[in-house]
ModelCIF file with pLDDT and N, C-alpha, C, O atoms, coordinates in Angstrom:
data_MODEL
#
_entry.id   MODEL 
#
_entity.id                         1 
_entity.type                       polymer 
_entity.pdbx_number_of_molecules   1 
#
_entity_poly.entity_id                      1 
_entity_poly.type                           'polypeptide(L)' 
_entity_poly.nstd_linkage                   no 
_entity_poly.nstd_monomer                   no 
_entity_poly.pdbx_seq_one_letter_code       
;(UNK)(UNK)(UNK)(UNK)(UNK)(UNK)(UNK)(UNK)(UNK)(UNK)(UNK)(UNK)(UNK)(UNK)(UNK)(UNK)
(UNK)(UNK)(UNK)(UNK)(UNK)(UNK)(UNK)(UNK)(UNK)(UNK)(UNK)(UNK)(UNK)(UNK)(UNK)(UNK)
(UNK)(UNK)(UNK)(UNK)(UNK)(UNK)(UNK)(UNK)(UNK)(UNK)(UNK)(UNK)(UNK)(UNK)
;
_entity_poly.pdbx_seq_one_letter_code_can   XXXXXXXXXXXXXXXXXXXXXXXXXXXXXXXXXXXXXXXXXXXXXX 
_entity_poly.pdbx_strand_id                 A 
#
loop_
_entity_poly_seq.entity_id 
_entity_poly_seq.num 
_entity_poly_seq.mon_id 
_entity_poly_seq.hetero 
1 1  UNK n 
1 2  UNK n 
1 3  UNK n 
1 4  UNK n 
1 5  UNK n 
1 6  UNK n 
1 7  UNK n 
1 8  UNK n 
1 9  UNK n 
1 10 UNK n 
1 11 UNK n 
1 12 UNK n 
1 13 UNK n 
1 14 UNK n 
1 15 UNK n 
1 16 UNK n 
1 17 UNK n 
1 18 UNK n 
1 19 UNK n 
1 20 UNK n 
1 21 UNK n 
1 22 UNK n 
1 23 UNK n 
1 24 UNK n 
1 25 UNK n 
1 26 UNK n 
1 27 UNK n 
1 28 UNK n 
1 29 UNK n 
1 30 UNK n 
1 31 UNK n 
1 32 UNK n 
1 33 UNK n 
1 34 UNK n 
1 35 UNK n 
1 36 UNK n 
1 37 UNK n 
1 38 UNK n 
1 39 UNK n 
1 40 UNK n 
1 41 UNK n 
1 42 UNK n 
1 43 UNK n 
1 44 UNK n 
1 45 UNK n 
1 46 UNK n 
#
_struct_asym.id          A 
_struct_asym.entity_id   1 
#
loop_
_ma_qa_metric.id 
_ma_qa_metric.mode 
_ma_qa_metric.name 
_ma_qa_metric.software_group_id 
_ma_qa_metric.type 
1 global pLDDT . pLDDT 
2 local  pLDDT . pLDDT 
#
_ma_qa_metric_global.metric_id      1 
_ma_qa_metric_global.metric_value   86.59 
_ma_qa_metric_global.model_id       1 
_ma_qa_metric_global.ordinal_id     1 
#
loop_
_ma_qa_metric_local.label_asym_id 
_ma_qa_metric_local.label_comp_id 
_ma_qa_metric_local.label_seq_id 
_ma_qa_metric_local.metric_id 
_ma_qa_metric_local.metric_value 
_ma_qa_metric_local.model_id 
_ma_qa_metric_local.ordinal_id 
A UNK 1  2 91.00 1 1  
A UNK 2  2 92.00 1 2  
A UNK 3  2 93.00 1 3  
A UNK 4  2 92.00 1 4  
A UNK 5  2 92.00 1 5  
A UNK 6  2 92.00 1 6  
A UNK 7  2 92.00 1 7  
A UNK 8  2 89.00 1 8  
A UNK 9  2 89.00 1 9  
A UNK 10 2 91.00 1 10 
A UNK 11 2 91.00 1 11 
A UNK 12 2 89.00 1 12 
A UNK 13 2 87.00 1 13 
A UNK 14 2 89.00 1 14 
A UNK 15 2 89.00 1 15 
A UNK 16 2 85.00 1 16 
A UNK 17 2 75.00 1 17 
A UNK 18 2 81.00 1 18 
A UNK 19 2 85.00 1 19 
A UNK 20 2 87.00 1 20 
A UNK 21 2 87.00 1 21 
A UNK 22 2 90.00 1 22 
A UNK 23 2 89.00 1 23 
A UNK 24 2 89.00 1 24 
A UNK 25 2 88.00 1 25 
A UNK 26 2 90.00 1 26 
A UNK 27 2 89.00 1 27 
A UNK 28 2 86.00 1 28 
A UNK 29 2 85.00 1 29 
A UNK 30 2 80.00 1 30 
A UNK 31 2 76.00 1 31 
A UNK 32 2 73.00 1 32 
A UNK 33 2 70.00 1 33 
A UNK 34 2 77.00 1 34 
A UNK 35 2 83.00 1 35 
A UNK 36 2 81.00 1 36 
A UNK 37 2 83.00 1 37 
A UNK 38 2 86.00 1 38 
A UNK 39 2 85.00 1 39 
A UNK 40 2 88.00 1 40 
A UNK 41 2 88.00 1 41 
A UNK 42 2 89.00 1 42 
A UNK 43 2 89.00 1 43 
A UNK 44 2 90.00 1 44 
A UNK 45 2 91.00 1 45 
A UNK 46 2 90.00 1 46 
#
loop_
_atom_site.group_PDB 
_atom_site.id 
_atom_site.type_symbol 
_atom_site.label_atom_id 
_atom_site.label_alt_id 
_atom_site.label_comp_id 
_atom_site.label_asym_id 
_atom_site.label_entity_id 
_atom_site.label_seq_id 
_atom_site.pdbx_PDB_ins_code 
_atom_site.Cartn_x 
_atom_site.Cartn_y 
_atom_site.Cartn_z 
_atom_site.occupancy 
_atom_site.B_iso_or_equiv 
_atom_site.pdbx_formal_charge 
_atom_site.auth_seq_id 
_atom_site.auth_comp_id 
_atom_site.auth_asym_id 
_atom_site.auth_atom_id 
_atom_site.pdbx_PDB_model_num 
ATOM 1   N N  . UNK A 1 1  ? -15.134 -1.804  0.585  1.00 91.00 ? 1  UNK A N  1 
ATOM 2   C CA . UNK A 1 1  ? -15.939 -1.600  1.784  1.00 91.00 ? 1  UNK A CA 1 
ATOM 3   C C  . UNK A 1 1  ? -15.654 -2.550  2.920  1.00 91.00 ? 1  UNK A C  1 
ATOM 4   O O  . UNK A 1 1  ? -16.324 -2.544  3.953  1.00 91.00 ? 1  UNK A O  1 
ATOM 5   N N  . UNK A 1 2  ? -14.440 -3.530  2.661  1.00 92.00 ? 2  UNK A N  1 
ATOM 6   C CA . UNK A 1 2  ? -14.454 -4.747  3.766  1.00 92.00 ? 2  UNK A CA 1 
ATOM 7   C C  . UNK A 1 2  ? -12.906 -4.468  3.709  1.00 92.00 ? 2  UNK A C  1 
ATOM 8   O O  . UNK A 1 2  ? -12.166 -4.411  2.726  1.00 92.00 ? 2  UNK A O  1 
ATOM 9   N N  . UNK A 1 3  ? -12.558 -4.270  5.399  1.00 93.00 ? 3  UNK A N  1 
ATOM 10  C CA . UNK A 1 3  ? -11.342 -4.265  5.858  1.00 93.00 ? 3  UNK A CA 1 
ATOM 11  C C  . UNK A 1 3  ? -10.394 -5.866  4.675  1.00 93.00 ? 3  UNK A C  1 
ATOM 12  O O  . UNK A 1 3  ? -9.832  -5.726  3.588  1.00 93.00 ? 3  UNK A O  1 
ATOM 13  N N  . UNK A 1 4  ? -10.501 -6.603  5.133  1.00 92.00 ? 4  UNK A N  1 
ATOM 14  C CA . UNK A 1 4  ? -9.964  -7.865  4.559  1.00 92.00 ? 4  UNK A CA 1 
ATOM 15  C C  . UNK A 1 4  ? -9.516  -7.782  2.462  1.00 92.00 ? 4  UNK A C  1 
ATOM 16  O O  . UNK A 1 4  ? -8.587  -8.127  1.731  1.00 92.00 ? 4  UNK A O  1 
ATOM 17  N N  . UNK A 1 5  ? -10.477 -7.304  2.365  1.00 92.00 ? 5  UNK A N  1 
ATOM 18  C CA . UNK A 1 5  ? -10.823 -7.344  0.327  1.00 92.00 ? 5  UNK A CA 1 
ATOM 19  C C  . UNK A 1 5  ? -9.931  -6.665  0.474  1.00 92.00 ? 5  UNK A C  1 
ATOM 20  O O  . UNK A 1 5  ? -8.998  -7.214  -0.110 1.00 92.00 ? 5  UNK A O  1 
ATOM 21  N N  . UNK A 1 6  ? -9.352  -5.065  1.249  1.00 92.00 ? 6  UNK A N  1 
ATOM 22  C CA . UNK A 1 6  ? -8.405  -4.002  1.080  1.00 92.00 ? 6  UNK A CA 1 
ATOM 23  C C  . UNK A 1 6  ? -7.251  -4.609  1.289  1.00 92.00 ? 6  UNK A C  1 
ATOM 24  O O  . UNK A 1 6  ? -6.240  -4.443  0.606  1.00 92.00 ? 6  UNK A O  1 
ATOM 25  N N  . UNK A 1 7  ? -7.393  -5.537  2.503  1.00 92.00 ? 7  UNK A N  1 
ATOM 26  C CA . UNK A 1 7  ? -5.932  -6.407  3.184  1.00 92.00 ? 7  UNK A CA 1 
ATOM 27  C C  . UNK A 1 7  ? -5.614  -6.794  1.523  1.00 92.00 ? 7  UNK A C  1 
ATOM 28  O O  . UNK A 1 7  ? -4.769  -6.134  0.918  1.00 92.00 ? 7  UNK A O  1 
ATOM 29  N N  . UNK A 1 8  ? -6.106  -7.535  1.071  1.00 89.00 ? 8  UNK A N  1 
ATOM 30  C CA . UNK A 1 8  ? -6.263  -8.724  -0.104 1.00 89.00 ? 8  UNK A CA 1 
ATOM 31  C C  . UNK A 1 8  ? -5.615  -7.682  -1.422 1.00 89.00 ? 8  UNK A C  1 
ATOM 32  O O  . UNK A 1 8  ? -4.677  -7.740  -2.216 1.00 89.00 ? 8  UNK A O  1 
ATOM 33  N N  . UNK A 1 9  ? -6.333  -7.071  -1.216 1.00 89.00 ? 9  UNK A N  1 
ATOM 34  C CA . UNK A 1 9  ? -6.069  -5.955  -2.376 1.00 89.00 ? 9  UNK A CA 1 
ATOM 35  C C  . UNK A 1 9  ? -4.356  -5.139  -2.511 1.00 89.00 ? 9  UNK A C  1 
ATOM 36  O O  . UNK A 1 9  ? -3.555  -4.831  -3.392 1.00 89.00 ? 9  UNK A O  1 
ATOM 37  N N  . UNK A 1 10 ? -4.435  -5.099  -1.628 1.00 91.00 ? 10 UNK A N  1 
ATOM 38  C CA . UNK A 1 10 ? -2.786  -4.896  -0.712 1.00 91.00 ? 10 UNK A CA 1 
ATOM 39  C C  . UNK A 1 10 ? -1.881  -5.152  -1.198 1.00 91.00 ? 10 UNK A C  1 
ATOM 40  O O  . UNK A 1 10 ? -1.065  -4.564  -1.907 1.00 91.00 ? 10 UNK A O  1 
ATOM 41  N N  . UNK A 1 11 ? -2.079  -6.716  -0.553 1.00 91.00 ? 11 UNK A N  1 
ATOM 42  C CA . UNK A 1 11 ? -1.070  -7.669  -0.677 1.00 91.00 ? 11 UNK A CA 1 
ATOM 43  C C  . UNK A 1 11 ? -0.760  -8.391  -2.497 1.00 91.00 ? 11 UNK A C  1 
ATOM 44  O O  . UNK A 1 11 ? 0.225   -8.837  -3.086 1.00 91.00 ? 11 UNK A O  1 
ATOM 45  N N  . UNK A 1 12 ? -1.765  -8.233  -2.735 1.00 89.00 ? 12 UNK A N  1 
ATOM 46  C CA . UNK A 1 12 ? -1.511  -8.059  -4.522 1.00 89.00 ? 12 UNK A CA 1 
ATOM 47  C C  . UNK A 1 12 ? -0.840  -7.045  -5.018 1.00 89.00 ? 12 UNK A C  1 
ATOM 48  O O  . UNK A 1 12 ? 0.039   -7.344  -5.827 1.00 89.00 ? 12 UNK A O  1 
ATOM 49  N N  . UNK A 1 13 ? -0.996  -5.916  -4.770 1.00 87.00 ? 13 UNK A N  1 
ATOM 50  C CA . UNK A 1 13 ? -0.511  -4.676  -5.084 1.00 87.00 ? 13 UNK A CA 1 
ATOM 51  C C  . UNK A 1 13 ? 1.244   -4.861  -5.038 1.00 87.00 ? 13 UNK A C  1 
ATOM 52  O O  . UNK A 1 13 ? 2.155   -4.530  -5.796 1.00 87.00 ? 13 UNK A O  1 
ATOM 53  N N  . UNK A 1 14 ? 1.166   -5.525  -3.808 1.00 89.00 ? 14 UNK A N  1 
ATOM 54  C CA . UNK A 1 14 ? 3.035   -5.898  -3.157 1.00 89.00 ? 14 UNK A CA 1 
ATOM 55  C C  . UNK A 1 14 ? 3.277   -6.856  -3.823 1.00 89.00 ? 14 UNK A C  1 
ATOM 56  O O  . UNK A 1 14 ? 4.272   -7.247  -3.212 1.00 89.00 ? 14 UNK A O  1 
ATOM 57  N N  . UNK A 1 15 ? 3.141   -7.568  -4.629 1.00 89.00 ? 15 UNK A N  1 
ATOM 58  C CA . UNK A 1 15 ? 3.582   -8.828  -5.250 1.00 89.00 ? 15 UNK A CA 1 
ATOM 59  C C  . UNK A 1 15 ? 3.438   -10.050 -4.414 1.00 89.00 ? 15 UNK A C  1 
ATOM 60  O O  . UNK A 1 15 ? 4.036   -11.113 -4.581 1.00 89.00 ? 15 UNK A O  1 
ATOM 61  N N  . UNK A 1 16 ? 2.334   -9.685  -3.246 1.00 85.00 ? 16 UNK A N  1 
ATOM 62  C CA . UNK A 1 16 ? 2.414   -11.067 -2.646 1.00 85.00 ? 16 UNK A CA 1 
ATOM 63  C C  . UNK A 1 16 ? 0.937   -11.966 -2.566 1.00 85.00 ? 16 UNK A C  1 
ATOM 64  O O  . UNK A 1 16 ? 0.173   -12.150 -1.618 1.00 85.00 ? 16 UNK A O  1 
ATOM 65  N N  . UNK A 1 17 ? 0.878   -12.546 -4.324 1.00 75.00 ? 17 UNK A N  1 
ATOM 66  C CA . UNK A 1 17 ? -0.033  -13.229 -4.764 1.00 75.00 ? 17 UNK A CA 1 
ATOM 67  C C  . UNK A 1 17 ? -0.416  -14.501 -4.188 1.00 75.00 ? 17 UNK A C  1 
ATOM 68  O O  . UNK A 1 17 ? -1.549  -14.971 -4.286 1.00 75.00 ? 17 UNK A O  1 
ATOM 69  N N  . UNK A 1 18 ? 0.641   -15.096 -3.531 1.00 81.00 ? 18 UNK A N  1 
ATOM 70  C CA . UNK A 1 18 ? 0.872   -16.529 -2.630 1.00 81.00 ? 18 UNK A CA 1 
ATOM 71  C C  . UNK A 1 18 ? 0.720   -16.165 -1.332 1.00 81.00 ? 18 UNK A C  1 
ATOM 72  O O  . UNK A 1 18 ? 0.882   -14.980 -1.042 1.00 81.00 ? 18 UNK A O  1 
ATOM 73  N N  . UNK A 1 19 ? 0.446   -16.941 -0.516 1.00 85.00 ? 19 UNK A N  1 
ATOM 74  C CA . UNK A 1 19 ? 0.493   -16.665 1.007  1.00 85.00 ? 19 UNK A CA 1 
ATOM 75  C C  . UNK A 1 19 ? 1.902   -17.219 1.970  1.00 85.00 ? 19 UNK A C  1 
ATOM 76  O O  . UNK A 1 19 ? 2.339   -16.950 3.089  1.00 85.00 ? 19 UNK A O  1 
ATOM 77  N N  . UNK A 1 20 ? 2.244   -17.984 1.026  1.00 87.00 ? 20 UNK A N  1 
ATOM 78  C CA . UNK A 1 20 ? 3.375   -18.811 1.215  1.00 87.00 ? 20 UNK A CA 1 
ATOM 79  C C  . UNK A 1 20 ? 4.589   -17.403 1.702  1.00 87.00 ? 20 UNK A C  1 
ATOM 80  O O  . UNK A 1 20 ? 5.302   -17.558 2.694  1.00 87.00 ? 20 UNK A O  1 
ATOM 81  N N  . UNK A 1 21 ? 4.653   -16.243 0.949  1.00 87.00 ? 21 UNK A N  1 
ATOM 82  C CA . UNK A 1 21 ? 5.706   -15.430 0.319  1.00 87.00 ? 21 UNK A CA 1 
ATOM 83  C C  . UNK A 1 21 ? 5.093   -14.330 1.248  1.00 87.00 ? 21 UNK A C  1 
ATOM 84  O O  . UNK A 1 21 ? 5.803   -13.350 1.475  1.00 87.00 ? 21 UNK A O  1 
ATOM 85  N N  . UNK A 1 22 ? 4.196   -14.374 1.650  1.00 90.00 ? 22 UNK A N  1 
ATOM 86  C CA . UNK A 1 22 ? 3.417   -13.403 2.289  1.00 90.00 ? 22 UNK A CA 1 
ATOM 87  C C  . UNK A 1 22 ? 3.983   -13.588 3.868  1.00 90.00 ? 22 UNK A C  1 
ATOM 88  O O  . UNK A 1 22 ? 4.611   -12.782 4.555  1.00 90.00 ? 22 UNK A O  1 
ATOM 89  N N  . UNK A 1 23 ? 3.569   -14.819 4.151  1.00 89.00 ? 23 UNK A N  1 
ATOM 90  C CA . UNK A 1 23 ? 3.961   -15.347 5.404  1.00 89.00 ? 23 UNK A CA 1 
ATOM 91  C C  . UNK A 1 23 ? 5.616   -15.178 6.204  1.00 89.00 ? 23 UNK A C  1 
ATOM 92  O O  . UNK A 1 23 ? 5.946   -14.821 7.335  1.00 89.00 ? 23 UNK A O  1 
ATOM 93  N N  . UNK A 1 24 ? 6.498   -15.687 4.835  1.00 89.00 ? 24 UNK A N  1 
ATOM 94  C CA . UNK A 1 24 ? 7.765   -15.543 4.919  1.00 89.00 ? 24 UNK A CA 1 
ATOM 95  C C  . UNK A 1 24 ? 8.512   -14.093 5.579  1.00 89.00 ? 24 UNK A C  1 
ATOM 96  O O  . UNK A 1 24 ? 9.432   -14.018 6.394  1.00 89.00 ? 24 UNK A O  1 
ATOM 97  N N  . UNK A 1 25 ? 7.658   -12.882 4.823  1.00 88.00 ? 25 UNK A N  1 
ATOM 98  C CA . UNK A 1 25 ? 7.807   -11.465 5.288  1.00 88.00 ? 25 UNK A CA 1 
ATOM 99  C C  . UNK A 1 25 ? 7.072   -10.851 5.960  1.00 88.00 ? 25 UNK A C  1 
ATOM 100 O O  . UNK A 1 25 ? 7.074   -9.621  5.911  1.00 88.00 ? 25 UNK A O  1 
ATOM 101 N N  . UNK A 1 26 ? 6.070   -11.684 6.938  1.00 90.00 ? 26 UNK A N  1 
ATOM 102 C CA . UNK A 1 26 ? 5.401   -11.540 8.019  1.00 90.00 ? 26 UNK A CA 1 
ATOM 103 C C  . UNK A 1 26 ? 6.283   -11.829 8.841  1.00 90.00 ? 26 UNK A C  1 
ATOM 104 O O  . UNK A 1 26 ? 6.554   -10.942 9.650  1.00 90.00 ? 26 UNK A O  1 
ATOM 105 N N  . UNK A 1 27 ? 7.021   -13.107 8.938  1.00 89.00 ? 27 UNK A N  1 
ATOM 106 C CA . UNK A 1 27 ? 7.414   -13.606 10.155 1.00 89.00 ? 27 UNK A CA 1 
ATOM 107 C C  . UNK A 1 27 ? 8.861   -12.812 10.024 1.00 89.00 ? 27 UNK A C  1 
ATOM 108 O O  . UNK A 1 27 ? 9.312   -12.734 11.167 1.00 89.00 ? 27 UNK A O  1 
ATOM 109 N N  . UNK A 1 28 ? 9.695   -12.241 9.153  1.00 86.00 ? 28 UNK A N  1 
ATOM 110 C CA . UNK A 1 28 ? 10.649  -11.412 9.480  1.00 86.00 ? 28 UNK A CA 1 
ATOM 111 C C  . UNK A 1 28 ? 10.709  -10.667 10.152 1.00 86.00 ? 28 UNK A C  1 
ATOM 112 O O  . UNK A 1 28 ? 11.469  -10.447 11.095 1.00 86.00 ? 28 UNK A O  1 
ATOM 113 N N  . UNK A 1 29 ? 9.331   -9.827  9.461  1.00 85.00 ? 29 UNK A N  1 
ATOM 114 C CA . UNK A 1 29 ? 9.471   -8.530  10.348 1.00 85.00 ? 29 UNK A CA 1 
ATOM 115 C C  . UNK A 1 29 ? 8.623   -8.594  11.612 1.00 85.00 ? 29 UNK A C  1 
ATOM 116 O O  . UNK A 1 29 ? 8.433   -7.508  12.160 1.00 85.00 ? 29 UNK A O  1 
ATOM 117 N N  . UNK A 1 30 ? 7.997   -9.841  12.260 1.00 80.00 ? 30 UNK A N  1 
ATOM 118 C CA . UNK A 1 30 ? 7.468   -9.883  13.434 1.00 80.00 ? 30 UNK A CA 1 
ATOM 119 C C  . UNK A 1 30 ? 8.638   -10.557 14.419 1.00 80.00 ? 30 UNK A C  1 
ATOM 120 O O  . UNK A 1 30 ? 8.452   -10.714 15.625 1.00 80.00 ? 30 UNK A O  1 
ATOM 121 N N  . UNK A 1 31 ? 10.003  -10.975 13.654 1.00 76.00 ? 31 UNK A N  1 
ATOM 122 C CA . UNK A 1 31 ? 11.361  -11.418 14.201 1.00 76.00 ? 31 UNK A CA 1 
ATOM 123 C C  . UNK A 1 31 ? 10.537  -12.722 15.146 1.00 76.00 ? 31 UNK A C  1 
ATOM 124 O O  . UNK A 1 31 ? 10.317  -12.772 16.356 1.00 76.00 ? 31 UNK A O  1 
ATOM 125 N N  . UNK A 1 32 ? 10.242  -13.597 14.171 1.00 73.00 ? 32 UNK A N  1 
ATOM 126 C CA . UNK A 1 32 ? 9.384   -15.330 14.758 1.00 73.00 ? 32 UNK A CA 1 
ATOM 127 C C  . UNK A 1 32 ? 10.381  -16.131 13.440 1.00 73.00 ? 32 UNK A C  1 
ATOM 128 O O  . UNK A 1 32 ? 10.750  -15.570 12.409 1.00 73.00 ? 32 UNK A O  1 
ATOM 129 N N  . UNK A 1 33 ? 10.628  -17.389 13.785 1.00 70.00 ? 33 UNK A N  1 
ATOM 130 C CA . UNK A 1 33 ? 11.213  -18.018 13.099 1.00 70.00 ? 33 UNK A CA 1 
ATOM 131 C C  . UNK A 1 33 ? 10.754  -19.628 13.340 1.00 70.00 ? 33 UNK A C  1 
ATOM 132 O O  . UNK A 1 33 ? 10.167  -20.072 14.327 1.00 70.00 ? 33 UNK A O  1 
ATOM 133 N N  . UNK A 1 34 ? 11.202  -20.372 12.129 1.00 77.00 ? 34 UNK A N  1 
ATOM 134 C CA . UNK A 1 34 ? 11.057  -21.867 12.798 1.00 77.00 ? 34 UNK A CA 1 
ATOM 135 C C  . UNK A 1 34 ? 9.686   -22.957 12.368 1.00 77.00 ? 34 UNK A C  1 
ATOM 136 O O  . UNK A 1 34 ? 8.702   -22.679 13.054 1.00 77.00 ? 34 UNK A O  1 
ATOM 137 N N  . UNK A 1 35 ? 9.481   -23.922 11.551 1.00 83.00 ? 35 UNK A N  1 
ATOM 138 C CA . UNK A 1 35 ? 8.819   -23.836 10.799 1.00 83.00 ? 35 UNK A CA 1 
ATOM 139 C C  . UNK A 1 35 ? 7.234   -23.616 11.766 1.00 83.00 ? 35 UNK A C  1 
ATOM 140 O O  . UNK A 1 35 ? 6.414   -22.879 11.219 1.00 83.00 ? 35 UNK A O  1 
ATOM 141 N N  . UNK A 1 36 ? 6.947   -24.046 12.731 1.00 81.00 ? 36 UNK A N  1 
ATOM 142 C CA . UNK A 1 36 ? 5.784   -23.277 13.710 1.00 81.00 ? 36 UNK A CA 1 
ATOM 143 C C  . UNK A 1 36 ? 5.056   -22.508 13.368 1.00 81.00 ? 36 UNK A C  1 
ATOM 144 O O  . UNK A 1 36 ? 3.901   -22.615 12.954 1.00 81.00 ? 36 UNK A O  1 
ATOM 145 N N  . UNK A 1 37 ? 5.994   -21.275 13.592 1.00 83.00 ? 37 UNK A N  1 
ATOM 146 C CA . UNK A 1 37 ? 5.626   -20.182 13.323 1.00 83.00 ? 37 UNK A CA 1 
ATOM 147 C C  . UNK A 1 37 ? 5.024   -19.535 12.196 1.00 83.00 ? 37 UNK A C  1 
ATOM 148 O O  . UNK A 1 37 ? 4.205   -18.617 12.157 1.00 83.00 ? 37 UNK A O  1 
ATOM 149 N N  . UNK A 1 38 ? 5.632   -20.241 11.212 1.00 86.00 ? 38 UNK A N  1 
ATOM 150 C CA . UNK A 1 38 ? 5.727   -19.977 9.646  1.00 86.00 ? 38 UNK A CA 1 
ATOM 151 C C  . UNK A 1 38 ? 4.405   -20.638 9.347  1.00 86.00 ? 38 UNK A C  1 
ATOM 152 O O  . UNK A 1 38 ? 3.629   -19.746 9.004  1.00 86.00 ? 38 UNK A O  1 
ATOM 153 N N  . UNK A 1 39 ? 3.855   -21.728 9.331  1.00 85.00 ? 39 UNK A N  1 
ATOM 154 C CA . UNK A 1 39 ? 2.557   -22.327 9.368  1.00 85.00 ? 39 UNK A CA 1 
ATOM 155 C C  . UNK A 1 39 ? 1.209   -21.549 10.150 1.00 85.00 ? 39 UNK A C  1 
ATOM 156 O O  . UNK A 1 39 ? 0.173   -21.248 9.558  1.00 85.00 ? 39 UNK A O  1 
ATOM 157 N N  . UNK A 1 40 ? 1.438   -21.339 11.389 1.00 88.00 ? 40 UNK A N  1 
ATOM 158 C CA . UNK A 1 40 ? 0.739   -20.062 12.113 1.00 88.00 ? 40 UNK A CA 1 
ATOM 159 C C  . UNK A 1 40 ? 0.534   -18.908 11.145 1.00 88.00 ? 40 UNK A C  1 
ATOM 160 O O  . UNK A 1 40 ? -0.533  -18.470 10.716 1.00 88.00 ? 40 UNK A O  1 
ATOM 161 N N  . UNK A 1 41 ? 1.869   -18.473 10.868 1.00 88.00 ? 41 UNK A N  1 
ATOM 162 C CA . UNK A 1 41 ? 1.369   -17.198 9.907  1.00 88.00 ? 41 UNK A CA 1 
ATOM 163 C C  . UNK A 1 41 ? 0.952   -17.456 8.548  1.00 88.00 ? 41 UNK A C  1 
ATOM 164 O O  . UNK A 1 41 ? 0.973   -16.465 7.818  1.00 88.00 ? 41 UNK A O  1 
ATOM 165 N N  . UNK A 1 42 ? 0.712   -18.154 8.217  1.00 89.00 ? 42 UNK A N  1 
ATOM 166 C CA . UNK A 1 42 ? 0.248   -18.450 6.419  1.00 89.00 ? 42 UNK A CA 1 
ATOM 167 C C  . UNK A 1 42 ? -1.577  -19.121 6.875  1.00 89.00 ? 42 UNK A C  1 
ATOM 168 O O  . UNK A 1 42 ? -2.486  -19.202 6.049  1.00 89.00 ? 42 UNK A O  1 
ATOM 169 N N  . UNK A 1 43 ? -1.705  -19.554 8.517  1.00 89.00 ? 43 UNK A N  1 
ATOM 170 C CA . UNK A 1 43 ? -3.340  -20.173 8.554  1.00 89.00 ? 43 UNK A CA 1 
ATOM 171 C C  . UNK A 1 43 ? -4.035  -18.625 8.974  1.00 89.00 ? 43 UNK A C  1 
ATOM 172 O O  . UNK A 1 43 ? -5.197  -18.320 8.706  1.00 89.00 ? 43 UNK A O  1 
ATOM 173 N N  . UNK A 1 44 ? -3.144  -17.824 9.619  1.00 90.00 ? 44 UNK A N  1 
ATOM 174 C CA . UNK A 1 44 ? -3.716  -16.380 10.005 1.00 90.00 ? 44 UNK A CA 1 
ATOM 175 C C  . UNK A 1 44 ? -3.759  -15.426 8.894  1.00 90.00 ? 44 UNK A C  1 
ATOM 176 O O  . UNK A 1 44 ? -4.592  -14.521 8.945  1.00 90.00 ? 44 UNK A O  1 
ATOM 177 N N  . UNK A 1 45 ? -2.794  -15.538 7.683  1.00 91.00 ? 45 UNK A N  1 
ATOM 178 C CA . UNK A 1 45 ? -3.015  -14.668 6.680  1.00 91.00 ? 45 UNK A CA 1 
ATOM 179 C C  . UNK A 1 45 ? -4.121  -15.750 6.398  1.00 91.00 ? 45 UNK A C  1 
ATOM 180 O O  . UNK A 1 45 ? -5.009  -15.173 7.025  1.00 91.00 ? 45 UNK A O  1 
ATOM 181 N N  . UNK A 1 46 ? -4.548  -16.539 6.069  1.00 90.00 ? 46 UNK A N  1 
ATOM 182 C CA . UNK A 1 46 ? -5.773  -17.050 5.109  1.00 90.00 ? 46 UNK A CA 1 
ATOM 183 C C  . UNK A 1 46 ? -6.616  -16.549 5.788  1.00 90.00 ? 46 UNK A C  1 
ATOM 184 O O  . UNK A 1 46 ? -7.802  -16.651 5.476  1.00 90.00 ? 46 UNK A O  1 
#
């Protein structure tokens, strides 16, 4: 019933139990690089 639990639910489903690994194939396919960025996207996935 909560957008986020489904996000969560998701991203388990994909094998991406860590946020660390999550983040990594966020920032590919948003074509961002550099460790910055990479920190940004692992405090926005949490």
């Amino acid at each position: 019933g909560k957008w986020n639990l489904l996000l969560d639910e998701l991203c388990n489903r994909a094998g991406f139990v860590d946020t660390a690994s999550l983040a990594a194939r966020f920032c590919e396919l948003s074509n961002s690089g550099g460790q910055r960025d990479f920190d940004t996207a692992v405090r926005n996935l949490n």
